[in-house]
N, C-alpha and C. Protein backbone atom coordinates (compact mmCIF):
# COMPACT_ATOMS: atom_id res chain seq x y z
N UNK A 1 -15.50 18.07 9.65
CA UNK A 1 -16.35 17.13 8.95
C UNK A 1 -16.64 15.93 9.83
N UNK A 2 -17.82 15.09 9.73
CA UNK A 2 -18.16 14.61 10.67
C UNK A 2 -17.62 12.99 10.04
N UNK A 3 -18.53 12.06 10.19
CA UNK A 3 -18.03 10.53 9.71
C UNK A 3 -19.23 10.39 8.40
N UNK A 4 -19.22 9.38 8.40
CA UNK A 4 -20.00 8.47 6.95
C UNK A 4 -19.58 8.06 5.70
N UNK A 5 -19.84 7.97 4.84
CA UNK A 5 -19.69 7.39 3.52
C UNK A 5 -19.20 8.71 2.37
N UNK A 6 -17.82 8.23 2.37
CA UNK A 6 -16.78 9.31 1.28
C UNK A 6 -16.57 8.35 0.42
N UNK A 7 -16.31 9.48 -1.00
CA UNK A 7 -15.65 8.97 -2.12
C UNK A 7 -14.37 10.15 -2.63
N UNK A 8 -13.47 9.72 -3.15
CA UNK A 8 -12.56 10.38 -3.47
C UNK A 8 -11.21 10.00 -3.61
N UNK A 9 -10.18 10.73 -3.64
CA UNK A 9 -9.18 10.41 -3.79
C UNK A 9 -8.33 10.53 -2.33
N UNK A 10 -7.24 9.47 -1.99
CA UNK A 10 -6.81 9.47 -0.82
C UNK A 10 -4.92 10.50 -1.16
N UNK A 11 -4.25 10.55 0.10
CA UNK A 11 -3.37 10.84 -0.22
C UNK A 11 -2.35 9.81 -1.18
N UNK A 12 -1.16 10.20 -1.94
CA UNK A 12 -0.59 9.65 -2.90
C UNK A 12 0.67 9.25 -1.87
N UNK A 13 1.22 8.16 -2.13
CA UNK A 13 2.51 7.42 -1.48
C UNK A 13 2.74 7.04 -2.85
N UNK A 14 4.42 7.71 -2.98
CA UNK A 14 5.53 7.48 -3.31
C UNK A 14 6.64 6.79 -2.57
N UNK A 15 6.88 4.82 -3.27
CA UNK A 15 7.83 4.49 -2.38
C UNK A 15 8.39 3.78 -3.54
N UNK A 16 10.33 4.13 -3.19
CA UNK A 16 11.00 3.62 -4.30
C UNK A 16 12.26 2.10 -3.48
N UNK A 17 12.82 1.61 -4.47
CA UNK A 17 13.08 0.88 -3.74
C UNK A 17 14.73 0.81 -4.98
N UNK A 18 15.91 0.22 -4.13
CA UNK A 18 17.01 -0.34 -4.53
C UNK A 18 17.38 -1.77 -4.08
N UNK A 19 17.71 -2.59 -5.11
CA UNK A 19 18.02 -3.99 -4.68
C UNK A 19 19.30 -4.28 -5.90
N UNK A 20 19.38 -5.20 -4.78
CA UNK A 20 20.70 -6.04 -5.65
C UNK A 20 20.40 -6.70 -6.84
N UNK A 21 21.12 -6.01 -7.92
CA UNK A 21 21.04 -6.94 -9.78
C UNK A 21 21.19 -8.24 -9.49
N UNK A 22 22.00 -9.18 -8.85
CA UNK A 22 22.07 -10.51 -8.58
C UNK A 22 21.42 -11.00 -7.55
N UNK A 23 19.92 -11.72 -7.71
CA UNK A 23 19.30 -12.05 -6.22
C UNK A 23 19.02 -13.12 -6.92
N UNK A 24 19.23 -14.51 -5.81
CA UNK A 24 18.92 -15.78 -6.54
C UNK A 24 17.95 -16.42 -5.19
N UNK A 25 16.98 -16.47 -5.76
CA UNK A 25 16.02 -16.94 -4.86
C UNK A 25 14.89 -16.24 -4.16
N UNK A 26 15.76 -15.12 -3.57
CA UNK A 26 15.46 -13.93 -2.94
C UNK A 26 15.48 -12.27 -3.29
N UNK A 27 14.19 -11.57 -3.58
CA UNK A 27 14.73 -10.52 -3.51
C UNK A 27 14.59 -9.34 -2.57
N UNK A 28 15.20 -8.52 -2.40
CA UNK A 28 15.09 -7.46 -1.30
C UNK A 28 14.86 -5.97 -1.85
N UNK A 29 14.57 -5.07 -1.37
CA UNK A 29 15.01 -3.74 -1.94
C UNK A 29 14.32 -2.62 -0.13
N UNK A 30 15.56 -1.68 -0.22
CA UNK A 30 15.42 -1.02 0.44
C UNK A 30 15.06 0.70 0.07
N UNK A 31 14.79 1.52 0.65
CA UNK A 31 14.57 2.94 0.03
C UNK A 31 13.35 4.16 0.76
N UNK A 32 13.11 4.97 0.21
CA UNK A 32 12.28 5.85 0.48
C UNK A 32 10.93 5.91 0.30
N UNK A 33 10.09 6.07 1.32
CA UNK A 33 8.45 6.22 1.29
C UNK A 33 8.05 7.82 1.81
N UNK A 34 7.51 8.51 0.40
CA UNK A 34 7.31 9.29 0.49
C UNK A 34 5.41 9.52 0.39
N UNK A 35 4.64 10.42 1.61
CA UNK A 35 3.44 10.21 1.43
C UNK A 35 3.01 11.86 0.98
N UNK A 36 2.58 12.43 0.23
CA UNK A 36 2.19 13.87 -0.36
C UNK A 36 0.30 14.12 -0.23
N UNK A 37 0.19 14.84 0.53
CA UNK A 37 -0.87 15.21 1.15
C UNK A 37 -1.88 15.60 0.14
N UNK A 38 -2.32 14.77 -0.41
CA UNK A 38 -3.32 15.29 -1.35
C UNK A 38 -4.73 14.39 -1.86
N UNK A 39 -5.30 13.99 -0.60
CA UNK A 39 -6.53 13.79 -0.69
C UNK A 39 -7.69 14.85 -0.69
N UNK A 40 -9.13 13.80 -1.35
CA UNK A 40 -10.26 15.44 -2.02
C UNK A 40 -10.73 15.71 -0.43
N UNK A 41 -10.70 14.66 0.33
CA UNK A 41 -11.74 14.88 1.44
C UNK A 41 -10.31 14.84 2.32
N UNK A 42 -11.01 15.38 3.60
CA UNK A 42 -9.91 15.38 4.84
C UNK A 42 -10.48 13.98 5.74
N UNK A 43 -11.69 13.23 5.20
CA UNK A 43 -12.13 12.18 5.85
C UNK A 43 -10.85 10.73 4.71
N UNK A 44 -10.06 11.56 4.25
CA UNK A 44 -9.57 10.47 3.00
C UNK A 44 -8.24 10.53 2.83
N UNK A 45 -7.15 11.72 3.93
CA UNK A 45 -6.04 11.82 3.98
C UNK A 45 -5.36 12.74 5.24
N UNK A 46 -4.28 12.27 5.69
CA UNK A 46 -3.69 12.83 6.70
C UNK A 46 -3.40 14.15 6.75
N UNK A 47 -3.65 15.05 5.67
CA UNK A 47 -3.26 16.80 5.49
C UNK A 47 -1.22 16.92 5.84
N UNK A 48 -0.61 15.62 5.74
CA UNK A 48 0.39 15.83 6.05
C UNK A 48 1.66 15.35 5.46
N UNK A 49 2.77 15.94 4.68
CA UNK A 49 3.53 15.67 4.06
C UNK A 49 4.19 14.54 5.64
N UNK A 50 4.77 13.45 4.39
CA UNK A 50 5.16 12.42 5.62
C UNK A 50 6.34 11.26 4.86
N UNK A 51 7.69 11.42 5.69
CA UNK A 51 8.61 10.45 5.04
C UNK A 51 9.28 9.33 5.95
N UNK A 52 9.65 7.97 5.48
CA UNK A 52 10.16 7.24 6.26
C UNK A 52 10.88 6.36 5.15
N UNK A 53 11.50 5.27 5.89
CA UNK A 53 12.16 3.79 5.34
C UNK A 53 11.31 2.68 4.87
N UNK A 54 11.53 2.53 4.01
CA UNK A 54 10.81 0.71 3.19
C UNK A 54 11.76 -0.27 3.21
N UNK A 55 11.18 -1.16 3.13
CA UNK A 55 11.61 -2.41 2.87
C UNK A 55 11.10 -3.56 2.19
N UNK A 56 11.25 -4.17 1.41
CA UNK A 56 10.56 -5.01 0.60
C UNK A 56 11.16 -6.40 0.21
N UNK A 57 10.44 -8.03 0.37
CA UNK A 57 11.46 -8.86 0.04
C UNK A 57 10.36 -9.84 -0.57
N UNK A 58 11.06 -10.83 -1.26
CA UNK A 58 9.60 -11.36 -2.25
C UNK A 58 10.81 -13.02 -2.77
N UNK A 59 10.23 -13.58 -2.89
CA UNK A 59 10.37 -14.85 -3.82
C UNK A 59 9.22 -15.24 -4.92
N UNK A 60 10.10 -16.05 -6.17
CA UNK A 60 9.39 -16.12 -7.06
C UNK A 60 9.13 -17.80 -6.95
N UNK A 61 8.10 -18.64 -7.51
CA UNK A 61 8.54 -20.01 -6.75
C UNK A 61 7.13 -20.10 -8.27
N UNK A 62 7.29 -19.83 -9.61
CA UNK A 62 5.87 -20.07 -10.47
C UNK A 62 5.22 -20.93 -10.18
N UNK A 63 3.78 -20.85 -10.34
CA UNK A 63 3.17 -19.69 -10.79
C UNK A 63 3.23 -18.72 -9.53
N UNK A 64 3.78 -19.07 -8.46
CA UNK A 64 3.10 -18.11 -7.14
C UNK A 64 4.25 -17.11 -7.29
N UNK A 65 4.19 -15.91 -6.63
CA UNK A 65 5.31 -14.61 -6.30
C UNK A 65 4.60 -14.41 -4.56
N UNK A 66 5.56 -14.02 -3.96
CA UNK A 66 5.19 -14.13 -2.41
C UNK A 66 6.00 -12.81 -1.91
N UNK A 67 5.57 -12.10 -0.71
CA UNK A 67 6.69 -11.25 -0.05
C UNK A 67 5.67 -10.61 0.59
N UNK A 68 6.62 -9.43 1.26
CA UNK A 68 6.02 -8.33 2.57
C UNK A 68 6.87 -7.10 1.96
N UNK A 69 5.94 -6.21 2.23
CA UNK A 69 6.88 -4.70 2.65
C UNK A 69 6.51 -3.97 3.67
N UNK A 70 7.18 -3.30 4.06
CA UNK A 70 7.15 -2.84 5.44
C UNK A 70 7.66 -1.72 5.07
N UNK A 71 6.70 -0.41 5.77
CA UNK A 71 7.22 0.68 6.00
C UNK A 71 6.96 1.64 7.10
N UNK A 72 7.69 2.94 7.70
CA UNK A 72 7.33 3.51 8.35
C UNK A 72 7.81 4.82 7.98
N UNK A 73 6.45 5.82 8.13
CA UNK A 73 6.53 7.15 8.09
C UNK A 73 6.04 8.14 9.28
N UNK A 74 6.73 9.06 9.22
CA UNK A 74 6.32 9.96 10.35
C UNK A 74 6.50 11.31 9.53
N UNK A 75 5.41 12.04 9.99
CA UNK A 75 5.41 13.67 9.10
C UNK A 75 6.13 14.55 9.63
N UNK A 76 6.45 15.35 8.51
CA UNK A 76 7.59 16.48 8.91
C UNK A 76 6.78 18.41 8.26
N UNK A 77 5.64 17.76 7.65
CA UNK A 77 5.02 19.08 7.53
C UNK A 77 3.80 18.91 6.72
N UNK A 78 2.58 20.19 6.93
CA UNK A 78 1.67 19.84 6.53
C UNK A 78 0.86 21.07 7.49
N UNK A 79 -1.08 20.57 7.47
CA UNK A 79 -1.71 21.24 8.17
C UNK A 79 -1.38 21.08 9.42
N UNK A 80 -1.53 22.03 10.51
CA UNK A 80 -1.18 22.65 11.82
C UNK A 80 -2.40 21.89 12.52
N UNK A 81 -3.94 22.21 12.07
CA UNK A 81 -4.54 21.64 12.90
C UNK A 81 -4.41 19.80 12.93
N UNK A 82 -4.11 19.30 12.20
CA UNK A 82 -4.28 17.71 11.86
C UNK A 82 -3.05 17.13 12.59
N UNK A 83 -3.45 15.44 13.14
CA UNK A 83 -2.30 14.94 13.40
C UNK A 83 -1.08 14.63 13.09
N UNK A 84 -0.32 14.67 14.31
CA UNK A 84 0.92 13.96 13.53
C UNK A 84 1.30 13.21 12.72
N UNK A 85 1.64 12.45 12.05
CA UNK A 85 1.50 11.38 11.42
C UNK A 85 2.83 10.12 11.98
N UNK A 86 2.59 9.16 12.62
CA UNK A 86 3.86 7.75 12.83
C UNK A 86 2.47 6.70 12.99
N UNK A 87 3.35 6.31 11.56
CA UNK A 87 2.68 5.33 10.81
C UNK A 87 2.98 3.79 10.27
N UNK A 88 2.74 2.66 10.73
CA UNK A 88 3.77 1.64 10.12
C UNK A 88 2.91 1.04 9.19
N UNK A 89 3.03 0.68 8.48
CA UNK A 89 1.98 -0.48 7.08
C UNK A 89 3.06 -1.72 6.88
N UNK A 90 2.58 -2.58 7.04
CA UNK A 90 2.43 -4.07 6.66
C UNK A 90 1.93 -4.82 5.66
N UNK A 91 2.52 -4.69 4.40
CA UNK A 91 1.69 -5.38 3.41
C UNK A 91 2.30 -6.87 3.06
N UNK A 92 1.75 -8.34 3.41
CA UNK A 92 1.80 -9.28 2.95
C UNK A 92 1.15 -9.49 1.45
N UNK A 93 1.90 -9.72 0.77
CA UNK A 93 1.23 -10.12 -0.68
C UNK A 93 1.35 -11.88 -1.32
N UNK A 94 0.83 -12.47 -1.69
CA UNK A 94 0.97 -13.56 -2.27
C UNK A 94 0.00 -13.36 -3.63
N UNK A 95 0.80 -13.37 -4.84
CA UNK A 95 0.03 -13.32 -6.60
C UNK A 95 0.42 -14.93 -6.64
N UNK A 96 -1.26 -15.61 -7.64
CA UNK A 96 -0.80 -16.80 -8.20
C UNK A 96 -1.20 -16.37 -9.54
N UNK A 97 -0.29 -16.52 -10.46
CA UNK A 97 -0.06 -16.32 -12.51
C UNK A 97 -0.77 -16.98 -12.86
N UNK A 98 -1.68 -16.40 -13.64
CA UNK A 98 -2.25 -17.10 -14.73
C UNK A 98 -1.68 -16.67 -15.69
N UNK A 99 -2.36 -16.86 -16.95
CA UNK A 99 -2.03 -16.88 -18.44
C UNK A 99 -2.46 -15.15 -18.82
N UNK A 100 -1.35 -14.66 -20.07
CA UNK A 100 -1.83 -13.45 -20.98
C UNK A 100 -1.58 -12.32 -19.49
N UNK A 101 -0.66 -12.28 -18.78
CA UNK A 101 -0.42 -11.50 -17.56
C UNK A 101 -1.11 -11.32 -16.64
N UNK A 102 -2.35 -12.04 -16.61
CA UNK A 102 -3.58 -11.87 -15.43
C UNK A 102 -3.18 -12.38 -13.97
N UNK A 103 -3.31 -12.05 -13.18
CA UNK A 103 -2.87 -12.86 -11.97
C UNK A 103 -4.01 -12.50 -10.65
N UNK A 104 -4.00 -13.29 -9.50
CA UNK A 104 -5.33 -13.56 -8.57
C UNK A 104 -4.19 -13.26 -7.66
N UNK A 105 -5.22 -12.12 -6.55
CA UNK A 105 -3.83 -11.60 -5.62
C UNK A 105 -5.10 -11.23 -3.96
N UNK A 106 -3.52 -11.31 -3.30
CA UNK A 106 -4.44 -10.87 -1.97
C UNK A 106 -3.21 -10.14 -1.06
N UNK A 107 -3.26 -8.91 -1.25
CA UNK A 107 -2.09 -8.11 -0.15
C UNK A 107 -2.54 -7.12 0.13
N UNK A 108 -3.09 -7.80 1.79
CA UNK A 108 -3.74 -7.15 2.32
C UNK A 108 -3.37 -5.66 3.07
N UNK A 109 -3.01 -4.61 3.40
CA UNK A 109 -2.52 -3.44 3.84
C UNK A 109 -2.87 -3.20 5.29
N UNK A 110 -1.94 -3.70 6.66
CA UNK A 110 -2.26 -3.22 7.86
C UNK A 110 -1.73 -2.31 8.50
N UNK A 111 -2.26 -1.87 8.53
CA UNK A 111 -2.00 -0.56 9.09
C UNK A 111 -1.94 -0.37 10.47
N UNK A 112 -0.71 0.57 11.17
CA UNK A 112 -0.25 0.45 12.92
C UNK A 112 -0.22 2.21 13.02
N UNK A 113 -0.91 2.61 13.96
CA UNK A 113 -1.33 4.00 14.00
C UNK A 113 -0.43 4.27 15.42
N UNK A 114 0.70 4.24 15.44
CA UNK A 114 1.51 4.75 17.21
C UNK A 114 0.78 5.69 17.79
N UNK A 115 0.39 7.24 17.13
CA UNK A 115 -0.34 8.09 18.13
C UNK A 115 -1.70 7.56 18.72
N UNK A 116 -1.95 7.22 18.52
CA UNK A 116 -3.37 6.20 19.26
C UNK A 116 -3.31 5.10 20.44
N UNK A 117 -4.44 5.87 21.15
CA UNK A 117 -4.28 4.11 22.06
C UNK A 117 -4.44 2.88 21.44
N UNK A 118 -4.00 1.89 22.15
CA UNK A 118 -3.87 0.28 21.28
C UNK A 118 -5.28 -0.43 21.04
N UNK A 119 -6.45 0.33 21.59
CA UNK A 119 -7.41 -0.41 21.38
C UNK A 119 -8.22 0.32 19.40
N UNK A 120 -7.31 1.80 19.37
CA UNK A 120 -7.64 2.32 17.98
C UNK A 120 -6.45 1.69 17.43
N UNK A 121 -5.82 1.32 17.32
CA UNK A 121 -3.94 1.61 16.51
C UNK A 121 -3.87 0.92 15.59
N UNK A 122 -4.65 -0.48 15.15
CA UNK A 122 -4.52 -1.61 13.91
C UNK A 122 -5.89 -1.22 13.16
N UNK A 123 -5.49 -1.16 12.16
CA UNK A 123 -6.40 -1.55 10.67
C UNK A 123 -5.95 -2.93 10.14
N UNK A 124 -6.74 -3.87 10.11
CA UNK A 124 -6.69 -5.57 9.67
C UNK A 124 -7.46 -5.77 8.74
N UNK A 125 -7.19 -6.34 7.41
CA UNK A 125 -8.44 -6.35 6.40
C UNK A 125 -7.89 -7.81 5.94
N UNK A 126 -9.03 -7.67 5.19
CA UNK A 126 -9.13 -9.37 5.11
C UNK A 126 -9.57 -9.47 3.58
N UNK A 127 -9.28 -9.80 2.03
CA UNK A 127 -9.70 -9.94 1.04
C UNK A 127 -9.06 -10.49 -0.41
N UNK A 128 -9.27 -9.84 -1.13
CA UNK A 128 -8.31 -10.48 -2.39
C UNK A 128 -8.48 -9.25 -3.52
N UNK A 129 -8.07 -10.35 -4.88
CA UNK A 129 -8.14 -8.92 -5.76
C UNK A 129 -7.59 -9.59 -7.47
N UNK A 130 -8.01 -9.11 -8.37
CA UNK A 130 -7.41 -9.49 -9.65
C UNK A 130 -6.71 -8.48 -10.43
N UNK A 131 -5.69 -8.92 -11.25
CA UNK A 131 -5.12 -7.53 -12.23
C UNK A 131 -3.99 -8.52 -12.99
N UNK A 132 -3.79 -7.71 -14.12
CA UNK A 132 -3.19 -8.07 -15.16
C UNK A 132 -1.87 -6.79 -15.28
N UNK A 133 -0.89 -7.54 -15.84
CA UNK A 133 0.59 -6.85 -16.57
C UNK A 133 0.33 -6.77 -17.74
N UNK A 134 0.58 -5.71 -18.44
CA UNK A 134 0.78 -5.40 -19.94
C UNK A 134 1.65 -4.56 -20.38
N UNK A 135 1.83 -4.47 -21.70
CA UNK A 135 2.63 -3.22 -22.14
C UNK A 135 1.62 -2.18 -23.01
N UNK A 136 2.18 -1.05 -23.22
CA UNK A 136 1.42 0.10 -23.78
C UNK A 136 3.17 0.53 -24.66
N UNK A 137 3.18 -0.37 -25.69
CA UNK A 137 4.44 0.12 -26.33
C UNK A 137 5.60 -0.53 -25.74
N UNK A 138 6.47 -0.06 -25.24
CA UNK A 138 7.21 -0.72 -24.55
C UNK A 138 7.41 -0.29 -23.08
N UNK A 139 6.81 0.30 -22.68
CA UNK A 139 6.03 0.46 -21.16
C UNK A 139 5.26 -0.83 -20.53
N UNK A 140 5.80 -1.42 -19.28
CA UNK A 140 5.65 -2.30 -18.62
C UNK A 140 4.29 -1.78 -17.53
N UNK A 141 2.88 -1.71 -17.61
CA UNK A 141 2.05 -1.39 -16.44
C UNK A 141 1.42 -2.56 -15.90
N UNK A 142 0.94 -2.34 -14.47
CA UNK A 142 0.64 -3.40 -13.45
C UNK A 142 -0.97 -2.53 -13.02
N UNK A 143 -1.93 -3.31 -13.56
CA UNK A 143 -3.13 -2.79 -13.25
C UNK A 143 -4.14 -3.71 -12.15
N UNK A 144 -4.78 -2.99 -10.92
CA UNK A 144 -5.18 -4.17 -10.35
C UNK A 144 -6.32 -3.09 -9.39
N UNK A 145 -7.28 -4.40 -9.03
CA UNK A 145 -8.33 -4.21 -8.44
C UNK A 145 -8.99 -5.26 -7.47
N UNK A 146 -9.07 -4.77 -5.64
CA UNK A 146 -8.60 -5.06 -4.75
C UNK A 146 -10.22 -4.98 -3.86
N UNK A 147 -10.81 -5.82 -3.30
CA UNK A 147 -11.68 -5.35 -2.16
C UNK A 147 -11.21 -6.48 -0.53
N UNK A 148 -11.20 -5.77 0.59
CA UNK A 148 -10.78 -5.96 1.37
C UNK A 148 -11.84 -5.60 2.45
N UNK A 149 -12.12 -6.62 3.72
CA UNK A 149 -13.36 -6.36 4.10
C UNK A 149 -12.09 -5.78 5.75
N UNK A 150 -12.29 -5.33 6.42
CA UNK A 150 -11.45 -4.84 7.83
C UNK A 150 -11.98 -5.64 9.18
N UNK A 151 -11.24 -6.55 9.68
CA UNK A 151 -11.81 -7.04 10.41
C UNK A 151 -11.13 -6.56 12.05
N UNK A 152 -10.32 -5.96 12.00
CA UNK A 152 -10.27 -5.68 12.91
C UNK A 152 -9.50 -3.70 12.56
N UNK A 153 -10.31 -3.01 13.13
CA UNK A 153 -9.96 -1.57 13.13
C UNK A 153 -11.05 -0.29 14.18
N UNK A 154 -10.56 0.74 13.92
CA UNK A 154 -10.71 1.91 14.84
C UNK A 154 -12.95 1.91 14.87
N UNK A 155 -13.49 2.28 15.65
CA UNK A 155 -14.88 2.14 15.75
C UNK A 155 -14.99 3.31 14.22
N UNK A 156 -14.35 4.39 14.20
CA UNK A 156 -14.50 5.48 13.11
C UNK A 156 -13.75 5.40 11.78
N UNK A 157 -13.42 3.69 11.51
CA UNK A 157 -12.72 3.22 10.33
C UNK A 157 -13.68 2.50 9.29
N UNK A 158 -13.40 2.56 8.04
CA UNK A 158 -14.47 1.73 6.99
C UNK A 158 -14.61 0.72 7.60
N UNK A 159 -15.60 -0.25 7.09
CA UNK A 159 -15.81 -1.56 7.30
C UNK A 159 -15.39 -2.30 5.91
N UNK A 160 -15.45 -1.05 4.32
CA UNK A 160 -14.74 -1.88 3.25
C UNK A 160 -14.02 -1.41 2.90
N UNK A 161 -12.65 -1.34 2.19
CA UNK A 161 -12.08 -1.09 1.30
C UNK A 161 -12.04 -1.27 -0.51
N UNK A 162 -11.86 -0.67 -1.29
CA UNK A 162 -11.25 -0.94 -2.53
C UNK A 162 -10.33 -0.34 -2.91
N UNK A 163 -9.64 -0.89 -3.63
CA UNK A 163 -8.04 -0.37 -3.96
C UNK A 163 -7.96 -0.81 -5.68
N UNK A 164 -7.69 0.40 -6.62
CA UNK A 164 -7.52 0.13 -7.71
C UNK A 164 -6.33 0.63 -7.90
N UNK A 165 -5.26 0.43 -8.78
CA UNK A 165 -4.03 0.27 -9.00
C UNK A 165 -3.51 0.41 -9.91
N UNK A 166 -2.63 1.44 -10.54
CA UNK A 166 -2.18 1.43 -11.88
C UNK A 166 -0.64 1.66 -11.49
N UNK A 167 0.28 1.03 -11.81
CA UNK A 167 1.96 1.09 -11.71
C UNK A 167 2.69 0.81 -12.66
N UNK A 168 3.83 2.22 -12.97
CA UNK A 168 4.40 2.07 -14.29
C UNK A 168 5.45 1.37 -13.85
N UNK A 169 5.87 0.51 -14.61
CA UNK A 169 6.77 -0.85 -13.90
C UNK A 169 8.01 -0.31 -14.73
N UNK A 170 9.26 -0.24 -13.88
CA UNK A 170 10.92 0.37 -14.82
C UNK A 170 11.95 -1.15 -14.40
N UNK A 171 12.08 -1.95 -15.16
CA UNK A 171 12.90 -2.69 -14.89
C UNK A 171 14.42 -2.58 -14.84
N UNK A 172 14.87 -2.63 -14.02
CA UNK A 172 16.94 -2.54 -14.49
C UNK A 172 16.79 -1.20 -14.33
C-alpha cells in the first residue's frame, strides 16, 4: 500500500500499571505494555505483537494533575514481512479540572523509532484536548478527545493527529 489519507482503527496497547497504596505527593506505577496487532489498515499498525516495561509518575497539586509515562516495546511476533518493532513513547501530560468531571488536557505522545535513522526516528506533536470522568453505575470511565498537530516527524508521517479515548478506570 502506498501513502495518503487513512481512516481506521490503529493497533490496541494494553498497559497496566502497579503502585504503591500509600503515595503522598507522588505517584508512581510500574508494569506491562502490551501492543496486539490489530489495525484495519497496515498504513495504521505495526502487524506486530509487541511487549515491553512502563512507567508512570504524576502529582496532584488541584485543579492541575501533571506526570509522564514512559514506555518501551520491542516485538516478539507477528507478520514476517513487516518491521521489527523497538519502540519508546514519551507521554507528558498536564489536565487542568474543571467542574461536573470535565477537564482541558494536553499529553502529547512522542514517539522514538530505534530501527530508523535519526533523521526518521522522532514523532513530536504539538496540541491539546478535552474530556470528562463519569460513572455509568458504579463504573468509573475517562472519555477524551485529543488533536495534535506533529511538528517534528518522518517525511511519510501525518501532519495531524486525533486521539479519542475511552478508559474503564478500576480504582484500589
Amino acid at each position: 500500500e502506498g501513502t495518503g489519507d487513512q481512516f481506521g482503527l490503529g493497533d490496541i496497547n494494553l498497559t497496566t500499571f502497579v503502585s504503591p497504596a500509600d503515595s503522598k505527593g507522588f505517584t508512581w506505577g510500574i508494569g506491562p505494555s502490551l501492543t496486539v496487532p490489530s489495525a484495519t489498515n497496515s498504513l495504521l499498525g505495526a502487524g506486530k505483537w509487541s511487549l515491553g516495561p512502563s512507567f508512570v509518575g504524576l502529582t496532584i497539586r488541584k485543579p492541575w494533575l501533571a506526570g509522564i509515562l514512559v514506555r518501551q516495546i520491542w516485538s516478539f511476533a507477528g507478520e514476517d514481512d513487516r518491521a521489527d518493532v523497538d519502540q519508546m513513547v514519551i507521554q507528558p501530560f498536564v489536565n487542568y479540572n474543571l467542574q461536573d468531571g470535565w477537564y482541558l488536557v494536553t499529553a502529547p505522545i512522542f514517539v522514538a523509532n530505534w530501527n530508523v535513522e535519526a533523521s526518521k526516528r522522532w514523532v513530536a506533536p504539538v496540541g491539546a484536548g478535552v474530556g470528562r470522568v463519569f460513572k455509568i453505575g458504579k463504573q468509573p470511565i475517562n472519555v477524551n478527545l485529543h488533536a495534535y498537530y506533529n511538528v517534528e516527524r518522518p517525511i511519510d508521517a501525518p501532519d495531524w493527529s486525533i486521539r479519542f479515548a475511552v478508559q474503564l478506570i478500576f480504582p484500589k
